[in-house]
PDB file of N, CA and C in Angstrom:
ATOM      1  N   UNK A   1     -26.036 -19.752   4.741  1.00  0.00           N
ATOM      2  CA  UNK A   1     -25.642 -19.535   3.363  1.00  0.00           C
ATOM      3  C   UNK A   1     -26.794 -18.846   2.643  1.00  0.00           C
ATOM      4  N   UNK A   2     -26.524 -17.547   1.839  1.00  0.00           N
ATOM      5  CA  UNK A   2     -27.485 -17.075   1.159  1.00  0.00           C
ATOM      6  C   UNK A   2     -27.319 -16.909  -0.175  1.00  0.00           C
ATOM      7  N   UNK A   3     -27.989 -16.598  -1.127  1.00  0.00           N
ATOM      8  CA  UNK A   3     -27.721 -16.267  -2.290  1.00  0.00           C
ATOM      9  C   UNK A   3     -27.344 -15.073  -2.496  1.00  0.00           C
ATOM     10  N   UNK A   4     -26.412 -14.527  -3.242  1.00  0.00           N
ATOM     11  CA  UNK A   4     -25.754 -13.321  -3.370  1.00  0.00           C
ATOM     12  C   UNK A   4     -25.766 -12.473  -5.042  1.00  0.00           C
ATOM     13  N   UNK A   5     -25.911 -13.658  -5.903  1.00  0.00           N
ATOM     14  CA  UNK A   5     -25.901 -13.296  -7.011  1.00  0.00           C
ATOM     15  C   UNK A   5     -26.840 -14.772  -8.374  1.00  0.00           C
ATOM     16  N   UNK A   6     -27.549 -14.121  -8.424  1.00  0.00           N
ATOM     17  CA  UNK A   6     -27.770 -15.475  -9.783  1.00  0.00           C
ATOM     18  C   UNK A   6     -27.807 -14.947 -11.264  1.00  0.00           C
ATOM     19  N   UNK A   7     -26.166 -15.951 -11.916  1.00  0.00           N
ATOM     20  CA  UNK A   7     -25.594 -15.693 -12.860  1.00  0.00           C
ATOM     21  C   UNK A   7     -26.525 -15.833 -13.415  1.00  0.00           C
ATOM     22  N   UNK A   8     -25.564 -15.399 -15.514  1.00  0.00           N
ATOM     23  CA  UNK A   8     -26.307 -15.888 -16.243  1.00  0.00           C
ATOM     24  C   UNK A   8     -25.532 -17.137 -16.784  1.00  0.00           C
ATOM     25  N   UNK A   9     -24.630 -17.851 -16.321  1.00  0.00           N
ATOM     26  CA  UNK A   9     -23.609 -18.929 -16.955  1.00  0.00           C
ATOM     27  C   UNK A   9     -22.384 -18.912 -15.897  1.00  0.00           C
ATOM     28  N   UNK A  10     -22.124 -20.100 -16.152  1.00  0.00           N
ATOM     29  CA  UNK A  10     -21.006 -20.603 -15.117  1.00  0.00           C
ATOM     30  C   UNK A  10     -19.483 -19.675 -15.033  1.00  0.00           C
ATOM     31  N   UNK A  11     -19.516 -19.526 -15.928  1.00  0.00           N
ATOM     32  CA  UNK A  11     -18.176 -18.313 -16.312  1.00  0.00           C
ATOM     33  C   UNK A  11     -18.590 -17.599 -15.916  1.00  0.00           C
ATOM     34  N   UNK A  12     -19.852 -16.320 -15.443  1.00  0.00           N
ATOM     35  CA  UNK A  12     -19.409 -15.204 -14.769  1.00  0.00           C
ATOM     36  C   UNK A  12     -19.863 -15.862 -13.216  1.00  0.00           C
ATOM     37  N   UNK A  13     -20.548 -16.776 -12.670  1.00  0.00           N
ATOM     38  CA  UNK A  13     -20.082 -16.822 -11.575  1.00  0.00           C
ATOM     39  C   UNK A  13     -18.783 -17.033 -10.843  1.00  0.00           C
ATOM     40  N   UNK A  14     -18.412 -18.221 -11.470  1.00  0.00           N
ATOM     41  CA  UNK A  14     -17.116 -17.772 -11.485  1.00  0.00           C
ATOM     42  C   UNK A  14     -15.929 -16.603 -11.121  1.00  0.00           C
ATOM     43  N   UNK A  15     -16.625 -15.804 -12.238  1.00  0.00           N
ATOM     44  CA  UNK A  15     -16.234 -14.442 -12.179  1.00  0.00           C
ATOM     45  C   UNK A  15     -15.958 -13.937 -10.756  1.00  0.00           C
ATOM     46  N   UNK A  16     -17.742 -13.501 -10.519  1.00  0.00           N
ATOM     47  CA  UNK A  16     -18.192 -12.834  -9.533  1.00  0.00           C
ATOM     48  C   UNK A  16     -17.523 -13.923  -7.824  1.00  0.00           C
ATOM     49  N   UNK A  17     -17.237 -14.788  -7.858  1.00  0.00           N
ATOM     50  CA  UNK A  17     -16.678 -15.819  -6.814  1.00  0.00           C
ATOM     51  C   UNK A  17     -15.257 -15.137  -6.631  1.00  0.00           C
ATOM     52  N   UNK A  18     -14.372 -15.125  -7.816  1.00  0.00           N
ATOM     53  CA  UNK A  18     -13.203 -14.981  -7.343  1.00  0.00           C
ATOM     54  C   UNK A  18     -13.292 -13.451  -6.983  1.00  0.00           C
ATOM     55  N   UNK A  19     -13.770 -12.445  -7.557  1.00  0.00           N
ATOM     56  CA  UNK A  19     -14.126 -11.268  -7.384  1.00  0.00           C
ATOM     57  C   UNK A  19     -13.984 -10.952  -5.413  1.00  0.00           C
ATOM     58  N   UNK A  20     -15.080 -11.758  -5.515  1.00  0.00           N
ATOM     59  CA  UNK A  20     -15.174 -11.907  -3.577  1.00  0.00           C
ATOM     60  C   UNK A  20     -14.289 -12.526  -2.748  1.00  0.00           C
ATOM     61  N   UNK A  21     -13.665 -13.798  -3.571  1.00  0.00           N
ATOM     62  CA  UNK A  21     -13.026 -14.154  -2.399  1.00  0.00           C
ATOM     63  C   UNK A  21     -11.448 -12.902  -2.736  1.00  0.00           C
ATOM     64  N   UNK A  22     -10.693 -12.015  -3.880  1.00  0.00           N
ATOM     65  CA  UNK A  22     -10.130 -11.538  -4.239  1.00  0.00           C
ATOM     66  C   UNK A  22     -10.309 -10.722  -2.486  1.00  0.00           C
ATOM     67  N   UNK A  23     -11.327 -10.251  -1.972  1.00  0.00           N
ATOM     68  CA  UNK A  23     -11.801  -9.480  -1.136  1.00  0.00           C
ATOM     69  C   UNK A  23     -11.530 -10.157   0.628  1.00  0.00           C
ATOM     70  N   UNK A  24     -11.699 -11.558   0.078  1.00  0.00           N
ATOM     71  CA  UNK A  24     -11.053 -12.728   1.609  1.00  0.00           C
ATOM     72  C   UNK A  24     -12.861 -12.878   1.903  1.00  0.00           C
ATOM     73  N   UNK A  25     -13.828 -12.863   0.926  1.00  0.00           N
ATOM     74  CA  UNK A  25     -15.388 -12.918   1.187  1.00  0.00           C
ATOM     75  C   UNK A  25     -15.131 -14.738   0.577  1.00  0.00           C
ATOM     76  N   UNK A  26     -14.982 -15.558   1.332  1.00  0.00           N
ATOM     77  CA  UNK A  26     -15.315 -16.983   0.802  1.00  0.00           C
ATOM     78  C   UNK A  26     -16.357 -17.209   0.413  1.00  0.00           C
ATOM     79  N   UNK A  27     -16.644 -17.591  -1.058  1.00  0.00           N
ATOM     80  CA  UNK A  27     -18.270 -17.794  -1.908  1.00  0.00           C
ATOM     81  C   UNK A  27     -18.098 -18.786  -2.659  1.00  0.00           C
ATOM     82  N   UNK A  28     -18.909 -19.712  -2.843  1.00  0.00           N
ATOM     83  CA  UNK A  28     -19.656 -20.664  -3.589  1.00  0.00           C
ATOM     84  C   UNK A  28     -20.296 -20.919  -4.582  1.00  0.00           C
ATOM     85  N   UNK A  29     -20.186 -21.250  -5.938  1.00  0.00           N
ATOM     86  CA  UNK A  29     -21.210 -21.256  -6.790  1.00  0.00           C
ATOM     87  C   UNK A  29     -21.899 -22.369  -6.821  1.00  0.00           C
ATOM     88  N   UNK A  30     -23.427 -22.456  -7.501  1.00  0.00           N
ATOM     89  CA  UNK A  30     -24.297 -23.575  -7.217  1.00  0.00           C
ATOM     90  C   UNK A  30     -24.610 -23.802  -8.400  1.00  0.00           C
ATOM     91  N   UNK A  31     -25.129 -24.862  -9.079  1.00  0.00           N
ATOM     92  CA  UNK A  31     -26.092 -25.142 -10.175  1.00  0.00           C
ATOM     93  C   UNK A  31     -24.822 -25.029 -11.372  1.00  0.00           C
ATOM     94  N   UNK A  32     -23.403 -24.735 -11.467  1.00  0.00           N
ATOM     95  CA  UNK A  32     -23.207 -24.648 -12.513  1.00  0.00           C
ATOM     96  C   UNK A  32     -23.189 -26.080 -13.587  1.00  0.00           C
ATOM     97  N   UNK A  33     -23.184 -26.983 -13.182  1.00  0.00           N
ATOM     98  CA  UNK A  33     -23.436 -27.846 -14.116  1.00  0.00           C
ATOM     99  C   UNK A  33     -24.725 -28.751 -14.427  1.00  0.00           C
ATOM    100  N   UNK A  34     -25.153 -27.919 -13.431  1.00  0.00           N
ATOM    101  CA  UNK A  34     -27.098 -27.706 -14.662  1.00  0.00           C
ATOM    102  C   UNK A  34     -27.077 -27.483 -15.550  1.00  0.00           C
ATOM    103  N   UNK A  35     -26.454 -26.491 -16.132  1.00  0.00           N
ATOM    104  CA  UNK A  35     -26.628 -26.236 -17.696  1.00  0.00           C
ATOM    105  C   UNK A  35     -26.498 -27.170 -18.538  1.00  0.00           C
ATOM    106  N   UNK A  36     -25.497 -28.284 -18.612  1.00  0.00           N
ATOM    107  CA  UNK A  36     -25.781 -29.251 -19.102  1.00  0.00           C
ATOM    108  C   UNK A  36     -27.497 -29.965 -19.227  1.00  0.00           C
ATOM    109  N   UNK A  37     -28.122 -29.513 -18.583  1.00  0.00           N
ATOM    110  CA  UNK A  37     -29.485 -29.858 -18.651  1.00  0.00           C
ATOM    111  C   UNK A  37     -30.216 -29.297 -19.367  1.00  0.00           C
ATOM    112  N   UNK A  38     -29.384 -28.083 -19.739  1.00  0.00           N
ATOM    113  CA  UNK A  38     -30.517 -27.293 -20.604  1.00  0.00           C
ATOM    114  C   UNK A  38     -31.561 -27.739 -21.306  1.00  0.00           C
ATOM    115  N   UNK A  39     -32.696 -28.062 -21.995  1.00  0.00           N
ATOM    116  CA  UNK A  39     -33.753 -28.694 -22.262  1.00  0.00           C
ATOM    117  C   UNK A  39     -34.568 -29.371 -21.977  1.00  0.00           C
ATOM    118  N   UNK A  40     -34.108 -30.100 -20.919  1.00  0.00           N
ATOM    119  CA  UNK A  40     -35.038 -30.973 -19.558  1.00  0.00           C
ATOM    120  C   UNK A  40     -34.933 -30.039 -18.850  1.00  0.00           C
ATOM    121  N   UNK A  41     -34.416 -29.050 -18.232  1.00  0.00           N
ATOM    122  CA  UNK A  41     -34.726 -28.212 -17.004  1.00  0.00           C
ATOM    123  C   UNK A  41     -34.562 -26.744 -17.405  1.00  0.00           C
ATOM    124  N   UNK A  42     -35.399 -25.940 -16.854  1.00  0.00           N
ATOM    125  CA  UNK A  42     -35.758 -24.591 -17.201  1.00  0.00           C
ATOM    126  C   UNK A  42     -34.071 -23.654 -17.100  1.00  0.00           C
ATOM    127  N   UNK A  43     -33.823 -22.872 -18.302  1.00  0.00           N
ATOM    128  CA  UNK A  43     -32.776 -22.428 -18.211  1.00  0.00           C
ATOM    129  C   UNK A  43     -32.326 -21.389 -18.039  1.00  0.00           C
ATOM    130  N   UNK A  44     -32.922 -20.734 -16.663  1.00  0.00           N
ATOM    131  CA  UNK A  44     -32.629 -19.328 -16.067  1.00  0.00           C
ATOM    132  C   UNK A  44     -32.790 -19.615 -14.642  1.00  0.00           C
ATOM    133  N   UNK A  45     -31.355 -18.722 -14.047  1.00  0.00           N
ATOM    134  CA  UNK A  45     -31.884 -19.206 -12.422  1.00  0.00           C
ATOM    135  C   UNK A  45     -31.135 -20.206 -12.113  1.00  0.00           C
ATOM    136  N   UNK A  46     -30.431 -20.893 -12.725  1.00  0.00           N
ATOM    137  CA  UNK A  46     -29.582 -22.574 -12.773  1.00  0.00           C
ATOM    138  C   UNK A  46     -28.239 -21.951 -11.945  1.00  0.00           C
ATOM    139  N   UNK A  47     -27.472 -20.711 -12.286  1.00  0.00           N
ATOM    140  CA  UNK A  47     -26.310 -20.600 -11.495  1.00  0.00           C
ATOM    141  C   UNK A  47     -26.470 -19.842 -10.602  1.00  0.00           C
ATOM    142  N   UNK A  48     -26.071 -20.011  -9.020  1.00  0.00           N
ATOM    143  CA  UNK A  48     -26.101 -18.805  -8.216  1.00  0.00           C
ATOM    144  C   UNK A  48     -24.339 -18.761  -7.291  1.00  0.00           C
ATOM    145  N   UNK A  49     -24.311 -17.680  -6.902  1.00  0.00           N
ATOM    146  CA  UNK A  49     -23.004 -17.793  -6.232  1.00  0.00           C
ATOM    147  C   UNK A  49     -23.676 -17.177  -4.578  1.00  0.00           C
ATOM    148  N   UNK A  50     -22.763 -17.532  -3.674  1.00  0.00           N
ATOM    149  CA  UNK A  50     -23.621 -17.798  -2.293  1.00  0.00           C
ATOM    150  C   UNK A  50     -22.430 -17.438  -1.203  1.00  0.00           C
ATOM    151  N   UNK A  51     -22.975 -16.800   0.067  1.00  0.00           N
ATOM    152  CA  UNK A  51     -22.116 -16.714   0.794  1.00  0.00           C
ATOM    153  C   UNK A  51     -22.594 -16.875   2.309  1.00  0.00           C
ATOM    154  N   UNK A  52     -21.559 -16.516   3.109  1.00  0.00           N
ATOM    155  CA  UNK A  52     -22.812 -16.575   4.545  1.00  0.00           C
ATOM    156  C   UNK A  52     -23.216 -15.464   4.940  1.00  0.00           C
ATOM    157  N   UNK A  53     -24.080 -15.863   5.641  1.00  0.00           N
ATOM    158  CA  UNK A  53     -25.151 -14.549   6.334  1.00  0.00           C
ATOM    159  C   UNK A  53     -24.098 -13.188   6.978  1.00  0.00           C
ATOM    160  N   UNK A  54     -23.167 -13.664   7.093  1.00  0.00           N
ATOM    161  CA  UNK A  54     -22.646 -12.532   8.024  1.00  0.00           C
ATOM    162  C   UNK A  54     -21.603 -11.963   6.948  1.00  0.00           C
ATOM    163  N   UNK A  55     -21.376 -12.652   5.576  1.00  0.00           N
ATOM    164  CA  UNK A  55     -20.785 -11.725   4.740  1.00  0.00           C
ATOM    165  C   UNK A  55     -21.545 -11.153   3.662  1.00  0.00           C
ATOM    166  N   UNK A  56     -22.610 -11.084   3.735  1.00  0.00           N
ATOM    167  CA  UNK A  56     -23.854 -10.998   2.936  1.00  0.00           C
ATOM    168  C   UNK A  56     -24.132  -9.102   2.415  1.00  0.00           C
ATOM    169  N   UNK A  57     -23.525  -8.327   3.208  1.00  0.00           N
ATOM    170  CA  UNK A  57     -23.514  -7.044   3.573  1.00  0.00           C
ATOM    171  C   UNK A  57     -21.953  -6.773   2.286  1.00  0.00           C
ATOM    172  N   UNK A  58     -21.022  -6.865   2.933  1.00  0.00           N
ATOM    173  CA  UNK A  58     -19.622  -6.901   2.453  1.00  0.00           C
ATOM    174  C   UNK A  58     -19.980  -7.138   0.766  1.00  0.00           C
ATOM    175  N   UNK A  59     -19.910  -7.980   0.689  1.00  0.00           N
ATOM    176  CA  UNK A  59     -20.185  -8.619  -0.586  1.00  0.00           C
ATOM    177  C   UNK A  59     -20.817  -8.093  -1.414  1.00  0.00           C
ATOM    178  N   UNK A  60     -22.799  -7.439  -1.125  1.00  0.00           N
ATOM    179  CA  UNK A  60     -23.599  -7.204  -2.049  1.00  0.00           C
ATOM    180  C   UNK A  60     -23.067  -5.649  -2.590  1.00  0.00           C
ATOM    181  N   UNK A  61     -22.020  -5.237  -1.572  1.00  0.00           N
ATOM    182  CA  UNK A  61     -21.459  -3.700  -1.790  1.00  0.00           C
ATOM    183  C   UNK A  61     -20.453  -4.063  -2.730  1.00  0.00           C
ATOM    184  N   UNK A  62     -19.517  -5.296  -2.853  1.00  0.00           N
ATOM    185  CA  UNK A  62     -18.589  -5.161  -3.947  1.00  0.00           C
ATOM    186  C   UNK A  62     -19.391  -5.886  -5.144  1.00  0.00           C
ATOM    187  N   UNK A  63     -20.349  -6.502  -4.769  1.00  0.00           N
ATOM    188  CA  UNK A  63     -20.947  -6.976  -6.025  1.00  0.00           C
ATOM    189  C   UNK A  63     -21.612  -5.582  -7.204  1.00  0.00           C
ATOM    190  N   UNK A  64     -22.148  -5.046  -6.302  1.00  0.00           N
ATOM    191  CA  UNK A  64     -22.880  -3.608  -6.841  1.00  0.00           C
ATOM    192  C   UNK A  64     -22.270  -2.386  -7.375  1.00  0.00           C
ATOM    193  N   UNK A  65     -21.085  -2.758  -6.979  1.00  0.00           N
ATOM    194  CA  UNK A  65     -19.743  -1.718  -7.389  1.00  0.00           C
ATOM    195  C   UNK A  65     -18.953  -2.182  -8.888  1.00  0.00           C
ATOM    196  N   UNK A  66     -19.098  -3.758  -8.843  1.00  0.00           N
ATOM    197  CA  UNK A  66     -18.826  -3.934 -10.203  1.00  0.00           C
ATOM    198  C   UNK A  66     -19.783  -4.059 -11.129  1.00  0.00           C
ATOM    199  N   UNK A  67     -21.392  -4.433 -10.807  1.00  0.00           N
ATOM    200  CA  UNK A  67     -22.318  -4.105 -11.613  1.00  0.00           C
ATOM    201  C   UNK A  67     -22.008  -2.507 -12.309  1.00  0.00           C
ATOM    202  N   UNK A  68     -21.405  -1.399 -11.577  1.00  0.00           N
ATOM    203  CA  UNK A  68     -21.951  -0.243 -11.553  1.00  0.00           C
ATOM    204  C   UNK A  68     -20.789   0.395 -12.656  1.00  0.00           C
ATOM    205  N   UNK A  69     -19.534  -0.280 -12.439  1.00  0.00           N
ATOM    206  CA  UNK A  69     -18.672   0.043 -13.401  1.00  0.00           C
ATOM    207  C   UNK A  69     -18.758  -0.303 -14.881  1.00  0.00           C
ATOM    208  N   UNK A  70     -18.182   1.204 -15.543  1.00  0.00           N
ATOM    209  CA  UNK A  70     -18.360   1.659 -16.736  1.00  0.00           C
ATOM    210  C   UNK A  70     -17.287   0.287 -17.757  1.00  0.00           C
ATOM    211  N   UNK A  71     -17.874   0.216 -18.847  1.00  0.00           N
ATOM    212  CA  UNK A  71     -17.025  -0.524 -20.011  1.00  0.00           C
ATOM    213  C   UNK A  71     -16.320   1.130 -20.758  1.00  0.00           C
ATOM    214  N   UNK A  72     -14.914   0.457 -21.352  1.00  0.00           N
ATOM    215  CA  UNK A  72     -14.409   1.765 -21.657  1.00  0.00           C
ATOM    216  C   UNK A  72     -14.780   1.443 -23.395  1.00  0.00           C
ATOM    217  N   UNK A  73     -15.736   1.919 -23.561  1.00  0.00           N
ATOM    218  CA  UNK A  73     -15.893   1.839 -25.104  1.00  0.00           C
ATOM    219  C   UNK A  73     -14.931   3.095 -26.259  1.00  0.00           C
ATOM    220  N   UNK A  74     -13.973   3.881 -25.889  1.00  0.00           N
ATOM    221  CA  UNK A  74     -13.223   4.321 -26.718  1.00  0.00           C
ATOM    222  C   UNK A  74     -11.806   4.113 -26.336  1.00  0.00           C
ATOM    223  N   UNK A  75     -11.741   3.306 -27.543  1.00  0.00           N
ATOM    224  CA  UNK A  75     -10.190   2.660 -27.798  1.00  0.00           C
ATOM    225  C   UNK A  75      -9.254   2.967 -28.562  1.00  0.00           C
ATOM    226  N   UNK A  76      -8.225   4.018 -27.656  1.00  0.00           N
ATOM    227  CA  UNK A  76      -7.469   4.528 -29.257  1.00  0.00           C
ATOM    228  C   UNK A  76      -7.007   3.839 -30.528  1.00  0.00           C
ATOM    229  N   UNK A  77      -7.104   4.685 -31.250  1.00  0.00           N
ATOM    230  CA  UNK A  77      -7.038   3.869 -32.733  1.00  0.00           C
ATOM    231  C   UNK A  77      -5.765   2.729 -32.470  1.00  0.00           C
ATOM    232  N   UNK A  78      -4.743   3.519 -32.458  1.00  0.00           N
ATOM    233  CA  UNK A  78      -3.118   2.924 -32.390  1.00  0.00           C
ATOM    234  C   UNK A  78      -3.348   1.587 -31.307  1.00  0.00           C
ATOM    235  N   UNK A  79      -4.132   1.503 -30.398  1.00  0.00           N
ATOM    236  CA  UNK A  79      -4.284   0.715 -29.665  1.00  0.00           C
ATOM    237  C   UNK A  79      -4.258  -0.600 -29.967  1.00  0.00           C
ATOM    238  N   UNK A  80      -2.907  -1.679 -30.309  1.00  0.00           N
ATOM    239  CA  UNK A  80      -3.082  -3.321 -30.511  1.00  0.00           C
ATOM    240  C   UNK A  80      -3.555  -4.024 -30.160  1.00  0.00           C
ATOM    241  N   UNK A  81      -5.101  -4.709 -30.692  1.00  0.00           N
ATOM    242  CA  UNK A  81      -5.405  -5.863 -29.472  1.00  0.00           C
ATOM    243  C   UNK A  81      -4.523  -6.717 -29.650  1.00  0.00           C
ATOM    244  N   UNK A  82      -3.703  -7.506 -30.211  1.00  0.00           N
ATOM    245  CA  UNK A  82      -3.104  -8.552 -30.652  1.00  0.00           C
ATOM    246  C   UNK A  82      -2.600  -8.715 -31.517  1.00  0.00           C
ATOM    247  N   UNK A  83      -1.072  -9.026 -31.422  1.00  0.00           N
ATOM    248  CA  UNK A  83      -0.031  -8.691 -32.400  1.00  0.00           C
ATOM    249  C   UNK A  83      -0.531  -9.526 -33.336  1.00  0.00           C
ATOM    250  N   UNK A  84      -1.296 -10.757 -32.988  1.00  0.00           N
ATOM    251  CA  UNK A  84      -1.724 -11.427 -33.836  1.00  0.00           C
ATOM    252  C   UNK A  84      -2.915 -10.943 -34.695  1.00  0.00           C
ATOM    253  N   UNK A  85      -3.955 -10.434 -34.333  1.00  0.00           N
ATOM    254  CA  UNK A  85      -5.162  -9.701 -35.221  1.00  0.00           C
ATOM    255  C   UNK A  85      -5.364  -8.330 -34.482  1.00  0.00           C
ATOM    256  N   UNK A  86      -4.567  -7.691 -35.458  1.00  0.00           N
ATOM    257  CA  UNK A  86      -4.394  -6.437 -35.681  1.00  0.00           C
ATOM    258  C   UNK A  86      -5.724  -5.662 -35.690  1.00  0.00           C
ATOM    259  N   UNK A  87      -5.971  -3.975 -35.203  1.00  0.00           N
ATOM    260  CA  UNK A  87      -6.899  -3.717 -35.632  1.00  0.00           C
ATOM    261  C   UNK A  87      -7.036  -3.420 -37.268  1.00  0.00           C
ATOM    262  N   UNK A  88      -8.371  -3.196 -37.703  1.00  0.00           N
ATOM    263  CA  UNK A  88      -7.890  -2.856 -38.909  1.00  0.00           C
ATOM    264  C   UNK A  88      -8.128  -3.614 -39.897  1.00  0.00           C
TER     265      UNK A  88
END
């Protein structure tokens, strides 16, 4: 088992877990409920997500592929986020 990624919070490991196994890469997250510790224990480094050695390759390529992807920061105007809060 190696480390593959260390979050910054339990929600994007998470993330990044289903991401992989989405892929059939079975992964693990560790430490997420450390954070509850926050103040007795140092609070960076607490979540990691983990896989095995032999999917370690596979993985750091889809991990690096979604690091690498763009946010679409132009949103057409007309565009609704939510019928409920409108843009605007």
């Amino acid at each position: 088992m190696i480390t593959i990624y260390n979050a910054s919070n339990s929600i994007e490991a998470h993330l990044i877990k289903n991401l992989l196994e989405q892929q059939e890469i079975p992964a693990y997250v560790f430490g997420d409920f450390l954070q509850g510790g926050v103040g007795e224990i140092q609070a960076i480094g607490l979540v990691t997500v983990n896989v095995s050695d032999a999917d370690f390759v596979k993985a750091k390529e889809i991990i690096d592929a979604w690091d690498a992807a763009t946010v679409i920061e132009n949103i057409d105007e007309n565009y609704v986020l939510s019928p409920i809060y409108p843009r605007g």
